[in-house]
Protein backbone atom coordinates (compact mmCIF):
# COMPACT_ATOMS: atom_id res chain seq x y z
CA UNK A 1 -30.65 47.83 -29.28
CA UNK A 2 -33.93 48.91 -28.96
CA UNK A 3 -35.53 45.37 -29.40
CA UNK A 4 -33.51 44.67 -26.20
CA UNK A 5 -33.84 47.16 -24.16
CA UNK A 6 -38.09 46.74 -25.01
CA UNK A 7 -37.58 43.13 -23.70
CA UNK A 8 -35.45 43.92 -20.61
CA UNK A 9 -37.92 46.64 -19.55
CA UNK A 10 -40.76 43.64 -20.30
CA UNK A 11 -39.04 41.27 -17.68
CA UNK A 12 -38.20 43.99 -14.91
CA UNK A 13 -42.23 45.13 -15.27
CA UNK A 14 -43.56 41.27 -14.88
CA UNK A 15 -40.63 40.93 -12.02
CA UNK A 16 -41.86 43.73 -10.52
CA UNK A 17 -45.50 42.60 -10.98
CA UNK A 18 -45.03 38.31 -9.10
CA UNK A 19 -43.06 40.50 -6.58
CA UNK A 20 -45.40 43.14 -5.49
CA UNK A 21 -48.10 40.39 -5.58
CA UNK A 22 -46.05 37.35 -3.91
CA UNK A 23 -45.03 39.63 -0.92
CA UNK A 24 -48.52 41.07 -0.52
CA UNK A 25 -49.94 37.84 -0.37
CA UNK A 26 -47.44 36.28 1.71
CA UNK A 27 -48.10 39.29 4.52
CA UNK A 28 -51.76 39.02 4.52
CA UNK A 29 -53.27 37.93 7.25
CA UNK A 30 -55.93 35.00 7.10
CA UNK A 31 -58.12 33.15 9.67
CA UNK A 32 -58.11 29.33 8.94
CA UNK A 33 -59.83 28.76 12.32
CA UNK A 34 -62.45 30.53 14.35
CA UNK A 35 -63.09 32.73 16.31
CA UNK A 36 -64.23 29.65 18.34
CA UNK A 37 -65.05 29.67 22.25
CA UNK A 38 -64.83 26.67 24.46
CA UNK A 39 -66.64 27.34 27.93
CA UNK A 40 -65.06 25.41 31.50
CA UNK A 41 -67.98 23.86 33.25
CA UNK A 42 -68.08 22.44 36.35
CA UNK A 43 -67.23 19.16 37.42
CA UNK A 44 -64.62 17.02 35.75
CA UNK A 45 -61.78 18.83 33.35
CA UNK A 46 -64.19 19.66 29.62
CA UNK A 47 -61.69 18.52 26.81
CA UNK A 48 -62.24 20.40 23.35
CA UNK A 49 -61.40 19.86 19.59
CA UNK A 50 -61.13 21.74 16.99
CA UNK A 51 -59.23 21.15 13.42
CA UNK A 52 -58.24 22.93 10.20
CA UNK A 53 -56.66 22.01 7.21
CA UNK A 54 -53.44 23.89 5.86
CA UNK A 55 -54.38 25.12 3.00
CA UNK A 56 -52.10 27.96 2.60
CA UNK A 57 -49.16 25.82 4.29
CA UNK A 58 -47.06 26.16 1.60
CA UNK A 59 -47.62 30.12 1.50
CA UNK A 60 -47.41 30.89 5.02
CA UNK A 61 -45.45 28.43 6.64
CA UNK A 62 -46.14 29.95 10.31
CA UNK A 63 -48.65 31.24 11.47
CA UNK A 64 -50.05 32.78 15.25
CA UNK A 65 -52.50 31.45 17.54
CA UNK A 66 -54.33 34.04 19.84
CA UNK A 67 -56.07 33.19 22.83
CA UNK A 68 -58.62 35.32 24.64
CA UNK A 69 -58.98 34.51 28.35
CA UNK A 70 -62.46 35.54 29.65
CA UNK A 71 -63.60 38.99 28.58
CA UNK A 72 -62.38 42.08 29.22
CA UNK A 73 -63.99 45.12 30.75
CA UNK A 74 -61.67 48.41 30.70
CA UNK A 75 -57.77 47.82 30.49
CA UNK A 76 -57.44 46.19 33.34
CA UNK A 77 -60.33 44.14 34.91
CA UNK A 78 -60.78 40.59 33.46
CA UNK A 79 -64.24 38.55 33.81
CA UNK A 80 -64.93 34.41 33.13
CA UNK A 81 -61.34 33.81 32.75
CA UNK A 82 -59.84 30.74 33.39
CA UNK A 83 -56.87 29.60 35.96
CA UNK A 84 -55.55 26.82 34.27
CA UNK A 85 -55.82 25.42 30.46
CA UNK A 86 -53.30 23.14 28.36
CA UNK A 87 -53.55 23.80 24.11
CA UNK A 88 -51.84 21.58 21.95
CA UNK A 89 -51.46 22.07 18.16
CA UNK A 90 -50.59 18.65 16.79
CA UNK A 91 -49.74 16.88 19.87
CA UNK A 92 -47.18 19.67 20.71
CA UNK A 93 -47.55 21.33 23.94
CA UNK A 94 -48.47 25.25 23.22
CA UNK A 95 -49.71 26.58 26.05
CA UNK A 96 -49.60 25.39 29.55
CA UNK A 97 -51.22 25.24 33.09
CA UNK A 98 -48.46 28.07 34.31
CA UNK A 99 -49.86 30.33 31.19
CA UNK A 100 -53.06 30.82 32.09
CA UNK A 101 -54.48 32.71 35.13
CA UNK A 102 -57.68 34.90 36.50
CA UNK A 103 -55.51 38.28 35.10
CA UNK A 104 -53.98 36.90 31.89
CA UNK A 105 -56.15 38.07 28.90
CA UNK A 106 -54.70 37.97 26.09
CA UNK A 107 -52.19 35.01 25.23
């Protein structure tokens, strides 16, 4: 009886233990890409690239993209931001022209 409940209390501590350490890693946040900035010149449309590899794919399935329009000064003014912008993340259509304007920071 004792030999048993020694082994039970074994498998609930290492169950405990992948738990505690799968969910922790699974909510960490990590940067596979940038910060990266891509400036508009003038003239004709600039087209940019960028690429990662999913390493932690199997991990963290999802992930978020964050886009910073221009730069912010105070809450509410908004410098060097752009009107009009299309991202794609492997050929799929993220963001669009209708996203992105002179007031839109953050997206």
């Amino acid at each position: 009886m004792l030999m048993t409940l020694k082994k039970a209390f074994r498998i609930l501590f290492f169950l405990f233990i992948f738990l505690t350490t799968f969910s922790t890693l699974h909510a960490a946040e990590v940067t596979i890409f940038g910060p990266q900035q891509f400036l508009r010149t003038t003239g004709a449309p600039n087209v940019y690239m960028g690429s990662f590899t999913g390493f932690f794919t199997n991990l963290m399935p999802t992930g978020k993209l964050i886009i910073l329009n221009g730069n912010q000064i105070g809450d509410h003014r908004i410098e060097d931001a752009i009107s009009s912008a299309e991202i794609y993340v492997n050929g799929e259509l993220i963001f669009s022209q209708s996203d992105f304007n002179k007031n839109v920071y953050l997206l």
